[in-house]
N, C-alpha and C. Protein backbone atom coordinates (compact mmCIF):
# COMPACT_ATOMS: atom_id res chain seq x y z
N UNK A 1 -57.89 47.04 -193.07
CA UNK A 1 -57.65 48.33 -193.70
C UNK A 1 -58.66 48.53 -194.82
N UNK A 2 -59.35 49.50 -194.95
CA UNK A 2 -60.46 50.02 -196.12
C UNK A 2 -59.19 50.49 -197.07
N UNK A 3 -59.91 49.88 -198.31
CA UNK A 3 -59.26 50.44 -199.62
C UNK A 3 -60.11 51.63 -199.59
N UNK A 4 -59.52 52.77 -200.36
CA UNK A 4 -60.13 53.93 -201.20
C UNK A 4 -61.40 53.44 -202.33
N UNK A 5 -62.61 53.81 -202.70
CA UNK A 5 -63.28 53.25 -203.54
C UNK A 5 -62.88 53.40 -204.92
N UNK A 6 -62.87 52.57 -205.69
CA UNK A 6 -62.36 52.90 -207.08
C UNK A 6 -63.47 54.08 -207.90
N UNK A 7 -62.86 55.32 -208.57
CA UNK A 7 -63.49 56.30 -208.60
C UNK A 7 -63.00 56.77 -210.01
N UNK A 8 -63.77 57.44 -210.83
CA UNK A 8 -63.41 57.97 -211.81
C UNK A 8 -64.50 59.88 -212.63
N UNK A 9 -63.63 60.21 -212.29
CA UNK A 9 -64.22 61.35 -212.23
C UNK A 9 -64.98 61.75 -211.02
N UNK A 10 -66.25 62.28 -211.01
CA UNK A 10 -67.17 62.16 -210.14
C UNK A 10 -68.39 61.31 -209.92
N UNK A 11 -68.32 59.87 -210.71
CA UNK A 11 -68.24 58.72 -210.67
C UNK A 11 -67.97 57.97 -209.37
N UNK A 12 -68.51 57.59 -208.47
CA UNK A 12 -67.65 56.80 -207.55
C UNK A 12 -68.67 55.26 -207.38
N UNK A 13 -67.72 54.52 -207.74
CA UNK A 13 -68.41 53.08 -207.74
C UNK A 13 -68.85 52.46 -206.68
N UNK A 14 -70.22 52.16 -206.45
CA UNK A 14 -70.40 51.68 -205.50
C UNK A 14 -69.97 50.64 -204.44
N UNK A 15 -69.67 49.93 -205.51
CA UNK A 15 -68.53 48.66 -204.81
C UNK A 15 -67.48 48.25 -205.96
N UNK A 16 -66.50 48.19 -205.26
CA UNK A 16 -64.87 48.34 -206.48
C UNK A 16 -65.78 47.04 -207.28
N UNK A 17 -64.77 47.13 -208.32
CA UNK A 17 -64.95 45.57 -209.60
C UNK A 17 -64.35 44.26 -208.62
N UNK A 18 -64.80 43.51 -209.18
CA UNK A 18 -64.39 42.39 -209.25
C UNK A 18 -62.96 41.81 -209.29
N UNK A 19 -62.79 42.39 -211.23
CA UNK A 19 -61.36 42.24 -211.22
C UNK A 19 -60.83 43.26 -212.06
N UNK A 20 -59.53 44.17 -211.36
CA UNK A 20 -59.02 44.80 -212.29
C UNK A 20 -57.46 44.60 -212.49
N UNK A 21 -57.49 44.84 -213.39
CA UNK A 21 -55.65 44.97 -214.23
C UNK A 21 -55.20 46.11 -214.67
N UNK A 22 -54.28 46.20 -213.63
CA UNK A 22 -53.32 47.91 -214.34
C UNK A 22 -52.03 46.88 -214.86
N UNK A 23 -51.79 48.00 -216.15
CA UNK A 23 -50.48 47.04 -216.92
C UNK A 23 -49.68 48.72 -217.23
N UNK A 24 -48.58 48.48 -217.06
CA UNK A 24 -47.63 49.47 -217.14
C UNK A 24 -46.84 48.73 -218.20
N UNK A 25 -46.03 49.85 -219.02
CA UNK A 25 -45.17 48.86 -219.99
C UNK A 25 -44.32 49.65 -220.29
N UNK A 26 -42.79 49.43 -220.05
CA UNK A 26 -41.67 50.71 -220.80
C UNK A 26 -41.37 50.03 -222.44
N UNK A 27 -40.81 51.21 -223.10
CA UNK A 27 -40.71 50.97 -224.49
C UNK A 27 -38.97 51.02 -224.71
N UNK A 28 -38.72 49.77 -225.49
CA UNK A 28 -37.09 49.45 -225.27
C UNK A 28 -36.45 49.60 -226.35
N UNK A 29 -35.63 49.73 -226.89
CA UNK A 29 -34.46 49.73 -227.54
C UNK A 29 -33.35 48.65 -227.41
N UNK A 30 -33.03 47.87 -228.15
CA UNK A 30 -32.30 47.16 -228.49
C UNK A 30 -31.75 47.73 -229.47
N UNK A 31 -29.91 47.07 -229.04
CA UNK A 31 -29.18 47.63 -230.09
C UNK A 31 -27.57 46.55 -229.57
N UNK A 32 -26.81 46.56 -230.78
CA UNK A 32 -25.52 45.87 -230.50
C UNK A 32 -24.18 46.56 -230.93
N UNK A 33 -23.99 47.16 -230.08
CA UNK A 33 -22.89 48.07 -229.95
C UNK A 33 -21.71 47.70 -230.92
N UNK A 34 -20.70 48.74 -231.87
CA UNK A 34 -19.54 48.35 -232.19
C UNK A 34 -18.29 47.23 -231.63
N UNK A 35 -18.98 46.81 -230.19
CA UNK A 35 -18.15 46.19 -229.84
C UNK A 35 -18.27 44.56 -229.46
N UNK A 36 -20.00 44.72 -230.29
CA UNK A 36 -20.58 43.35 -230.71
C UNK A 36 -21.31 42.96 -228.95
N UNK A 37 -21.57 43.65 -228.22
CA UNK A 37 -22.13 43.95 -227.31
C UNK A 37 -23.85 44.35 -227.35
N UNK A 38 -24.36 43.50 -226.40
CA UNK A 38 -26.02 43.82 -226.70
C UNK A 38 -26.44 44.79 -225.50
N UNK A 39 -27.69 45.72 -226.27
CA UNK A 39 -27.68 46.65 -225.08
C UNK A 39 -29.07 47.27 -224.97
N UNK A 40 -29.92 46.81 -223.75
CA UNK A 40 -31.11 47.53 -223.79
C UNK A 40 -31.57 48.79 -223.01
N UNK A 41 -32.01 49.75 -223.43
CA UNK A 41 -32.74 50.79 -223.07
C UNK A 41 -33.62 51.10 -223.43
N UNK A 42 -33.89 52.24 -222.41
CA UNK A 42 -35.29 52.35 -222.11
C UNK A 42 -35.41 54.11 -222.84
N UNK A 43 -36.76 53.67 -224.01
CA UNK A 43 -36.75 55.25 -224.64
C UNK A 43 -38.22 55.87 -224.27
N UNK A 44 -39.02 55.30 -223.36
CA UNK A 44 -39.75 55.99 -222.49
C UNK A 44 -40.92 54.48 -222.29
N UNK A 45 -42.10 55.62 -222.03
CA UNK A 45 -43.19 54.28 -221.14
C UNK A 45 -44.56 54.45 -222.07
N UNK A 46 -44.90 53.30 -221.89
CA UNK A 46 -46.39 53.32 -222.76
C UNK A 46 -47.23 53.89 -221.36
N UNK A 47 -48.39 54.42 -221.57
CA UNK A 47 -49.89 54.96 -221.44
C UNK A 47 -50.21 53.84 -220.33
N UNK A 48 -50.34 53.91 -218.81
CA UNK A 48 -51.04 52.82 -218.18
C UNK A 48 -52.76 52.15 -218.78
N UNK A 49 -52.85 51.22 -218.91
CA UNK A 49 -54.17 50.58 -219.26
C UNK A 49 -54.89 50.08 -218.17
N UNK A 50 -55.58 50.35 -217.69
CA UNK A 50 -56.38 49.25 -216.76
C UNK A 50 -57.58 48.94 -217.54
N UNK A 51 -58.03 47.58 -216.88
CA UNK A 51 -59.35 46.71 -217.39
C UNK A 51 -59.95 46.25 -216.26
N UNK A 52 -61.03 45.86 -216.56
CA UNK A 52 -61.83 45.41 -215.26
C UNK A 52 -63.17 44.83 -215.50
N UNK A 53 -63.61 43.85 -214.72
CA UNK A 53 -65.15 43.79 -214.30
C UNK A 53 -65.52 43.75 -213.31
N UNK A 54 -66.55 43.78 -213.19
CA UNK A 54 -67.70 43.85 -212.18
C UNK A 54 -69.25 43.64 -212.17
N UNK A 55 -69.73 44.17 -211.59
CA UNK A 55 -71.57 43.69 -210.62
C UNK A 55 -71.75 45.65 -210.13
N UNK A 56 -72.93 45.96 -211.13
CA UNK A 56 -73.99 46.87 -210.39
C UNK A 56 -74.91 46.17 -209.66
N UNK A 57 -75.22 46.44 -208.31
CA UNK A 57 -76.26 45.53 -208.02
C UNK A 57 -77.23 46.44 -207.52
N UNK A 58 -78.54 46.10 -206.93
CA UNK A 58 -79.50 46.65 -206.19
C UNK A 58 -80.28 47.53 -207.36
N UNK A 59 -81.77 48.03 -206.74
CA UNK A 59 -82.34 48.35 -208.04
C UNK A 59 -82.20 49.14 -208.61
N UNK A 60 -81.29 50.16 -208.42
CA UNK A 60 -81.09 51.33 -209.08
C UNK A 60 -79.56 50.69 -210.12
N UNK A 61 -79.60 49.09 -209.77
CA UNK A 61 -77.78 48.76 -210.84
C UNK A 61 -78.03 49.53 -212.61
N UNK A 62 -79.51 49.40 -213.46
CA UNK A 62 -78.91 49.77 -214.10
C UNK A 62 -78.99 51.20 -214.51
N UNK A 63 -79.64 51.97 -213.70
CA UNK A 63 -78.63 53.35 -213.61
C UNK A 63 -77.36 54.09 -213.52
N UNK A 64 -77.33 53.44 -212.07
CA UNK A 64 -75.58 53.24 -211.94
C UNK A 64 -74.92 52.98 -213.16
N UNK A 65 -75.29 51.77 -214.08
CA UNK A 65 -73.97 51.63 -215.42
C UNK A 65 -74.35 52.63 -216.23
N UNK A 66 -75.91 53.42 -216.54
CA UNK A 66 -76.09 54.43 -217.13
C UNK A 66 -75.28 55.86 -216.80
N UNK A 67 -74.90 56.05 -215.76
CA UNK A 67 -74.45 57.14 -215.19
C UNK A 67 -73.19 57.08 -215.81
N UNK A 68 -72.56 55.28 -215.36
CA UNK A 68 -70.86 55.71 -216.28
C UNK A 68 -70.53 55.64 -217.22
N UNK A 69 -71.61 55.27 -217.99
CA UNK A 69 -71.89 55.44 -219.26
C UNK A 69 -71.44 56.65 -220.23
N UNK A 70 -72.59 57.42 -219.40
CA UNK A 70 -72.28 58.91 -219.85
C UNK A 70 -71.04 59.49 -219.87
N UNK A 71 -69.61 58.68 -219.06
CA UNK A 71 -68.77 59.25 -218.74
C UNK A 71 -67.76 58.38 -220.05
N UNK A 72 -68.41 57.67 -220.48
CA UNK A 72 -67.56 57.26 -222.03
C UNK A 72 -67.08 58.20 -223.16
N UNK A 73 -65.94 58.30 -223.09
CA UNK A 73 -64.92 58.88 -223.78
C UNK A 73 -64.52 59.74 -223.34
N UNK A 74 -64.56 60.46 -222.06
CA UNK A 74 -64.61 61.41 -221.59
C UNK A 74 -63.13 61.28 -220.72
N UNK A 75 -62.38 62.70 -220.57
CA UNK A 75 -61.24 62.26 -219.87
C UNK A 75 -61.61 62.77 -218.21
N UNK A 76 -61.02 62.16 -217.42
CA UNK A 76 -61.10 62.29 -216.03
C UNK A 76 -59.81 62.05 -214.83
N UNK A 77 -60.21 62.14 -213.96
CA UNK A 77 -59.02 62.01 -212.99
C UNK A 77 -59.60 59.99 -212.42
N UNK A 78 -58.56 59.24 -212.69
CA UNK A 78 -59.16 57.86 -212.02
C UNK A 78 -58.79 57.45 -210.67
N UNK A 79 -59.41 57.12 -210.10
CA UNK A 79 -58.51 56.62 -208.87
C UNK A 79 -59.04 55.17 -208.71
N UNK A 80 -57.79 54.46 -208.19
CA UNK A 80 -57.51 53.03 -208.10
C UNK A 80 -57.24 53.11 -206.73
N UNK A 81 -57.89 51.98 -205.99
CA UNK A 81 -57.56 51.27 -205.10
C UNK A 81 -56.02 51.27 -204.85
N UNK A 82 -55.13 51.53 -203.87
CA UNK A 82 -53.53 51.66 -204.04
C UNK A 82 -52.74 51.73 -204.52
N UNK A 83 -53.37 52.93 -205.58
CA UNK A 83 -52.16 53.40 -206.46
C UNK A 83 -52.53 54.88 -206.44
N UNK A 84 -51.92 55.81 -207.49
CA UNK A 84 -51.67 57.59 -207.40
C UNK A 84 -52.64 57.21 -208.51
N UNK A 85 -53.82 58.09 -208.38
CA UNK A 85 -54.77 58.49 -209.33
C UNK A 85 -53.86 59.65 -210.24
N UNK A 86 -54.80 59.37 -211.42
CA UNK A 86 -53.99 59.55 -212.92
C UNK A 86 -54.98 59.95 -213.92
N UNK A 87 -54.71 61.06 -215.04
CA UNK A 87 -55.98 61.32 -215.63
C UNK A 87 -55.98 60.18 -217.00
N UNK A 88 -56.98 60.00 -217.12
CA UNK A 88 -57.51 58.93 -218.08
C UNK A 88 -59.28 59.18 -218.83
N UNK A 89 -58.80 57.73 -219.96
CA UNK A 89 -59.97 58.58 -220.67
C UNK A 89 -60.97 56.75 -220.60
N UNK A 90 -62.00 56.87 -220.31
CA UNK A 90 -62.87 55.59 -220.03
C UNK A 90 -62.69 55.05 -221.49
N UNK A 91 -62.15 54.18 -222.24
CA UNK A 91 -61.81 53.59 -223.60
C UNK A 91 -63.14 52.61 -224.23
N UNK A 92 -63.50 51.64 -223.50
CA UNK A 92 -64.32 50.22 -223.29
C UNK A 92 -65.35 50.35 -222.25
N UNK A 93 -66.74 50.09 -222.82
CA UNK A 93 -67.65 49.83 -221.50
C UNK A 93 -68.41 49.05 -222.18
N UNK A 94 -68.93 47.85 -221.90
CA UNK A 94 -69.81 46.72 -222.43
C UNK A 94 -70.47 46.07 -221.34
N UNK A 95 -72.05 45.96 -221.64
CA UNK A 95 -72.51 44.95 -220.88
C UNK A 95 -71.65 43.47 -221.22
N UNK A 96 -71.88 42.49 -219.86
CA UNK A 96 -71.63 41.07 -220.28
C UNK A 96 -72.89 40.54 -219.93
N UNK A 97 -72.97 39.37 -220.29
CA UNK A 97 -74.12 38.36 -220.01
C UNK A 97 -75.46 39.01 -220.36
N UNK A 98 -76.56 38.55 -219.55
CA UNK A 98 -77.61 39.30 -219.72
C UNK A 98 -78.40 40.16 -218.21
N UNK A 99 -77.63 40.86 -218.21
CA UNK A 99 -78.61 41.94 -216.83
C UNK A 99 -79.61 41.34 -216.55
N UNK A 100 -79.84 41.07 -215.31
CA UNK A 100 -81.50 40.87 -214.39
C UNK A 100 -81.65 42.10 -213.60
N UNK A 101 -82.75 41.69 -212.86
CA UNK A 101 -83.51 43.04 -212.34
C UNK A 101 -82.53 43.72 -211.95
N UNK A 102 -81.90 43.04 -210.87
CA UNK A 102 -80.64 43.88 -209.63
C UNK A 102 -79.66 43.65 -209.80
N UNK A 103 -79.39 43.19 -211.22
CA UNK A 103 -77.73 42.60 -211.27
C UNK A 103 -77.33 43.03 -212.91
N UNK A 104 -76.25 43.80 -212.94
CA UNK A 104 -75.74 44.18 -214.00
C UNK A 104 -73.75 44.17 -213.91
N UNK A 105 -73.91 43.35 -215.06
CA UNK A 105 -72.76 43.12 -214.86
C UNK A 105 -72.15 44.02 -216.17
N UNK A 106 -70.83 43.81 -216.33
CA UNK A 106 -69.64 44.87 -217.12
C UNK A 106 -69.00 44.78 -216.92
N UNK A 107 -68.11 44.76 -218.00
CA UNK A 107 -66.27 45.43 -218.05
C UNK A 107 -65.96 46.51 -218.92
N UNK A 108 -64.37 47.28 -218.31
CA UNK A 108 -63.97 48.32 -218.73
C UNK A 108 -62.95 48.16 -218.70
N UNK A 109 -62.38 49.01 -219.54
CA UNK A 109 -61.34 49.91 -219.70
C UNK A 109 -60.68 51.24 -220.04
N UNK A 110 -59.70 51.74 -219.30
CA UNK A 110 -58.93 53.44 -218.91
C UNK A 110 -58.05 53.15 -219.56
N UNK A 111 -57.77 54.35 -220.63
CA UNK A 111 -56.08 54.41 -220.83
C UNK A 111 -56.02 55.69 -220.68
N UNK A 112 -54.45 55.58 -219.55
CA UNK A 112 -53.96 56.48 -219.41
C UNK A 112 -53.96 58.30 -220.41
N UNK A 113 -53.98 59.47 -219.96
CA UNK A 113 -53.87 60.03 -221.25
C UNK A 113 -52.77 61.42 -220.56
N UNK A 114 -52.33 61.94 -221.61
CA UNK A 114 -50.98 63.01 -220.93
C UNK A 114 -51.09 62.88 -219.81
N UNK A 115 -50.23 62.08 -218.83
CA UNK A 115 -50.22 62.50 -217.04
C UNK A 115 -49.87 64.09 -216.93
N UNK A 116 -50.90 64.21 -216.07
CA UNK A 116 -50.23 65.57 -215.37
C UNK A 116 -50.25 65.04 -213.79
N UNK A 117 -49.06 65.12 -213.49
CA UNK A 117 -49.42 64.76 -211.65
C UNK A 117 -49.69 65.84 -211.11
N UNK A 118 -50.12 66.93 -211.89
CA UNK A 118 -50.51 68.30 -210.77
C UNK A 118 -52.40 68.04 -210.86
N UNK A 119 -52.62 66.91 -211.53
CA UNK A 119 -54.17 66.85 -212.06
C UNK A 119 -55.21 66.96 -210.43
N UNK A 120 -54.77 66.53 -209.51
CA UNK A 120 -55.05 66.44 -208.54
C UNK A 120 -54.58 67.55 -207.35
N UNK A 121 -54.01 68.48 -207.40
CA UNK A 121 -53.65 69.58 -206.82
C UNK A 121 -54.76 70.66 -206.99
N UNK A 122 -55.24 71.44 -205.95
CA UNK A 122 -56.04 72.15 -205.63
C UNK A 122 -57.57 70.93 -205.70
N UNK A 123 -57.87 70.45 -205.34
CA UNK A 123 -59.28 69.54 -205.46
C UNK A 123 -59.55 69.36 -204.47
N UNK A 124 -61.12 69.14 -204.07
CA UNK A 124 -61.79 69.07 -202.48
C UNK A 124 -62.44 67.83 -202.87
N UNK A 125 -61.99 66.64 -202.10
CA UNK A 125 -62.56 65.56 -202.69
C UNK A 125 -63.28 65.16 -201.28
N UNK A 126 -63.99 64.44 -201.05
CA UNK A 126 -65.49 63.73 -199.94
C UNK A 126 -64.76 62.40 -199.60
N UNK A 127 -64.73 62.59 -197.97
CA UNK A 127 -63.88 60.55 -197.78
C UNK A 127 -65.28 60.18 -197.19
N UNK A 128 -64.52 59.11 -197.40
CA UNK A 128 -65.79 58.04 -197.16
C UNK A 128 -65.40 57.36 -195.55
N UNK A 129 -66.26 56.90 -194.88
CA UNK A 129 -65.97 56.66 -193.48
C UNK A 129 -64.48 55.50 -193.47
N UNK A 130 -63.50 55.57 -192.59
CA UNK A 130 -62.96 54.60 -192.81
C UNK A 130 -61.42 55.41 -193.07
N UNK A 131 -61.60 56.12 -194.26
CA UNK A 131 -60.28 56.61 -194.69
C UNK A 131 -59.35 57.28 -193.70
N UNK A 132 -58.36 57.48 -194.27
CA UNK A 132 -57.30 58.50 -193.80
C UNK A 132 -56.77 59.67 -194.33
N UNK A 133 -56.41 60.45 -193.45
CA UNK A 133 -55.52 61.43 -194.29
C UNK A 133 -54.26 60.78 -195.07
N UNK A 134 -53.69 59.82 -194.69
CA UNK A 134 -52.63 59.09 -194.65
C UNK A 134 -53.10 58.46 -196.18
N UNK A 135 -54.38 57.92 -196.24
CA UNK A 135 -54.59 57.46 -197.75
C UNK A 135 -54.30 58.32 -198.55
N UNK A 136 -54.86 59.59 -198.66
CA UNK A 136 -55.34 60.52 -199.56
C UNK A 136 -53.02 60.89 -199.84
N UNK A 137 -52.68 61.13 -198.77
CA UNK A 137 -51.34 61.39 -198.83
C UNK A 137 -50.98 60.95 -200.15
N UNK A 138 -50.95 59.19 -199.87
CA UNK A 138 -50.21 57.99 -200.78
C UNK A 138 -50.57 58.39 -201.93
N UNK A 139 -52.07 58.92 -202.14
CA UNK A 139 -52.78 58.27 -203.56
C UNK A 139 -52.58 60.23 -204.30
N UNK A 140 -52.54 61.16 -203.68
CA UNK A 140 -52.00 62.41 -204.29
C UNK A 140 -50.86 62.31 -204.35
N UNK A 141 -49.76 61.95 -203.38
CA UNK A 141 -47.84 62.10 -203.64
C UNK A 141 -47.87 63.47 -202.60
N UNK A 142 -48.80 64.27 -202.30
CA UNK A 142 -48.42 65.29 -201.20
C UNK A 142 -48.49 64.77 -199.94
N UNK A 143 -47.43 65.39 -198.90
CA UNK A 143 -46.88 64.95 -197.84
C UNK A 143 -47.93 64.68 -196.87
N UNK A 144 -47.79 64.25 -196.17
CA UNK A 144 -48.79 64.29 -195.02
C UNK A 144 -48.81 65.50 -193.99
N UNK A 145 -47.74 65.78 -193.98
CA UNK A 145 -47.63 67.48 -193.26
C UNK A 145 -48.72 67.95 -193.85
N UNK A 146 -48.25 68.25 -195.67
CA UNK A 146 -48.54 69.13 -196.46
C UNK A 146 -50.25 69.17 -196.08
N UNK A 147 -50.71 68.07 -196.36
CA UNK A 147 -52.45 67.75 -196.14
C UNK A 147 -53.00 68.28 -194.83
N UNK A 148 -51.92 67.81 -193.55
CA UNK A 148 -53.02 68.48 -192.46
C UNK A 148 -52.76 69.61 -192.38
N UNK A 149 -51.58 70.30 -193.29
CA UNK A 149 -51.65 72.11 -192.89
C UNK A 149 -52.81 72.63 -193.65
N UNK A 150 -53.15 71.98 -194.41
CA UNK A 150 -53.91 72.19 -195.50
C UNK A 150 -55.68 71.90 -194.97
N UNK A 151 -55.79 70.85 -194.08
CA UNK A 151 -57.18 70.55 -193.63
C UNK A 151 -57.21 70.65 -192.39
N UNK A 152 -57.29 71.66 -191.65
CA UNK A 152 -56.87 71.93 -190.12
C UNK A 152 -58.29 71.71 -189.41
N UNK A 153 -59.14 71.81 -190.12
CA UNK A 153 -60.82 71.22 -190.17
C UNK A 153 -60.88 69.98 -189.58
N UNK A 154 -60.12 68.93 -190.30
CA UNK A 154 -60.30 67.85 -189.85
C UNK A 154 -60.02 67.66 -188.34
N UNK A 155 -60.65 66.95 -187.17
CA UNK A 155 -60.83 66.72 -186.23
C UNK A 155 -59.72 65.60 -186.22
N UNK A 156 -60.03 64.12 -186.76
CA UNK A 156 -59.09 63.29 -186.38
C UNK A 156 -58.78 62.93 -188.01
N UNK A 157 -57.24 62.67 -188.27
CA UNK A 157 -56.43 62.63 -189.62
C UNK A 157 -56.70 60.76 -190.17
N UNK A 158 -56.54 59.99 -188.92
CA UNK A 158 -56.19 58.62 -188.93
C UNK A 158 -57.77 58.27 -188.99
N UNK A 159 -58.94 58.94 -188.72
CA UNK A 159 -60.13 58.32 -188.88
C UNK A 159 -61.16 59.57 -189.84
N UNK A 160 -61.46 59.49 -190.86
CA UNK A 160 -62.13 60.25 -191.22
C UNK A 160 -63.56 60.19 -191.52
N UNK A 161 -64.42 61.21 -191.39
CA UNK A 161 -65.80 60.97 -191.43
C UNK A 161 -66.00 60.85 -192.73
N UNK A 162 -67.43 60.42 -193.19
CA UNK A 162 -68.28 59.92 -194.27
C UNK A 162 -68.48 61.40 -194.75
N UNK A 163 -68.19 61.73 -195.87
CA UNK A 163 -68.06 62.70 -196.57
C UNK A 163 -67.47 64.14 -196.32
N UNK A 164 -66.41 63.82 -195.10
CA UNK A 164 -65.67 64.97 -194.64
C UNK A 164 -64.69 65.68 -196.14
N UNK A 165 -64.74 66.95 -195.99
CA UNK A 165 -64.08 67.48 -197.40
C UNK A 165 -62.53 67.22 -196.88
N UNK A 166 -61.56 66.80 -198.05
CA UNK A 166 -60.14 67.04 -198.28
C UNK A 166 -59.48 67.66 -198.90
N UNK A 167 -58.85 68.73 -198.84
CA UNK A 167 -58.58 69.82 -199.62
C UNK A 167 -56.97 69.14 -199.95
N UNK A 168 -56.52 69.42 -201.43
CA UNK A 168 -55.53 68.86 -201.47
C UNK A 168 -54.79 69.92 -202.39
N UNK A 169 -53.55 70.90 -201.33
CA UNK A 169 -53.09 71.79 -202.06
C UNK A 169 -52.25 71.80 -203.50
């Protein structure tokens, strides 16, 4: 099965990181009731964080980190490898080690910023060979009906071409 490429904005990474970490975290309440009873709840959720590294490679790598560079501080729509893309703002970008010709390495980090899950409604996004309609489903939350009434263009749903458009109502 092809993952989705990890993507951020109009950014799309050439080859996912290495390693990334999404950390979700709810925010609790503790408390001990009049009746000497302990009791936790939940008074909402922190901001998802992801982190990551990776390898630009080939000779254009350190362009490529120049390009997402530019996209520092900037808020965007992210998309992760099997999860619902989410708007976020690029937080952390650092070289590590020391770059050679074709090899640039880095880590990052996204924090989450106001979700809107409509952030991704109305958008024509480009699949890459491999995908599905069935991906794009998972990673927007709209139905799979909803998508092929929506891309009647598409020829086959379960195999999609290298930069076929997806319209996502």
């Amino acid at each position: 099965m092809n993952l989705m490429t990890m993507q951020f904005g109009s950014f799309v990474f050439p080859v996912n990181p290495t390693e990334l970490k999404l950390e979700r975290a709810c925010l609790l309440r503790e408390t001990v009731g009049v009746d000497g009873e302990e009791r936790v709840e939940t008074v909402g959720r922190r901001k998802a964080r992801v982190a990551g590294k990776g390898y630009f490679t080939g000779e254009n790598a350190m362009a490529v980190y120049r390009e997402l560079e530019a996209l520092f501080g900037e808020t965007e729509t992210l998309y992760l490898p099997g999860h619902r893309p989410f708007e976020a703002v690029l937080s952390e970008l650092a070289l590590i080690g020391v770059p050679e010709k074709n090899t640039v390495p880095y880590t990052f980090a996204f924090v989450e910023t106001a979700g809107k899950s409509e952030a991704v409604s109305g958008r024509t996004y480009r699949a890459k060979a491999g995908e599905s309609l069935w991906d794009y489903a998972y990673f927007t939350g709209v139905s799979i009906d909803r998508l092929a009434e929506n891309n009647r263009h598409i020829a086959c749903i379960a195999a999609l071409k290298d930069g076929e458009e997806v319209h996502v109502p």
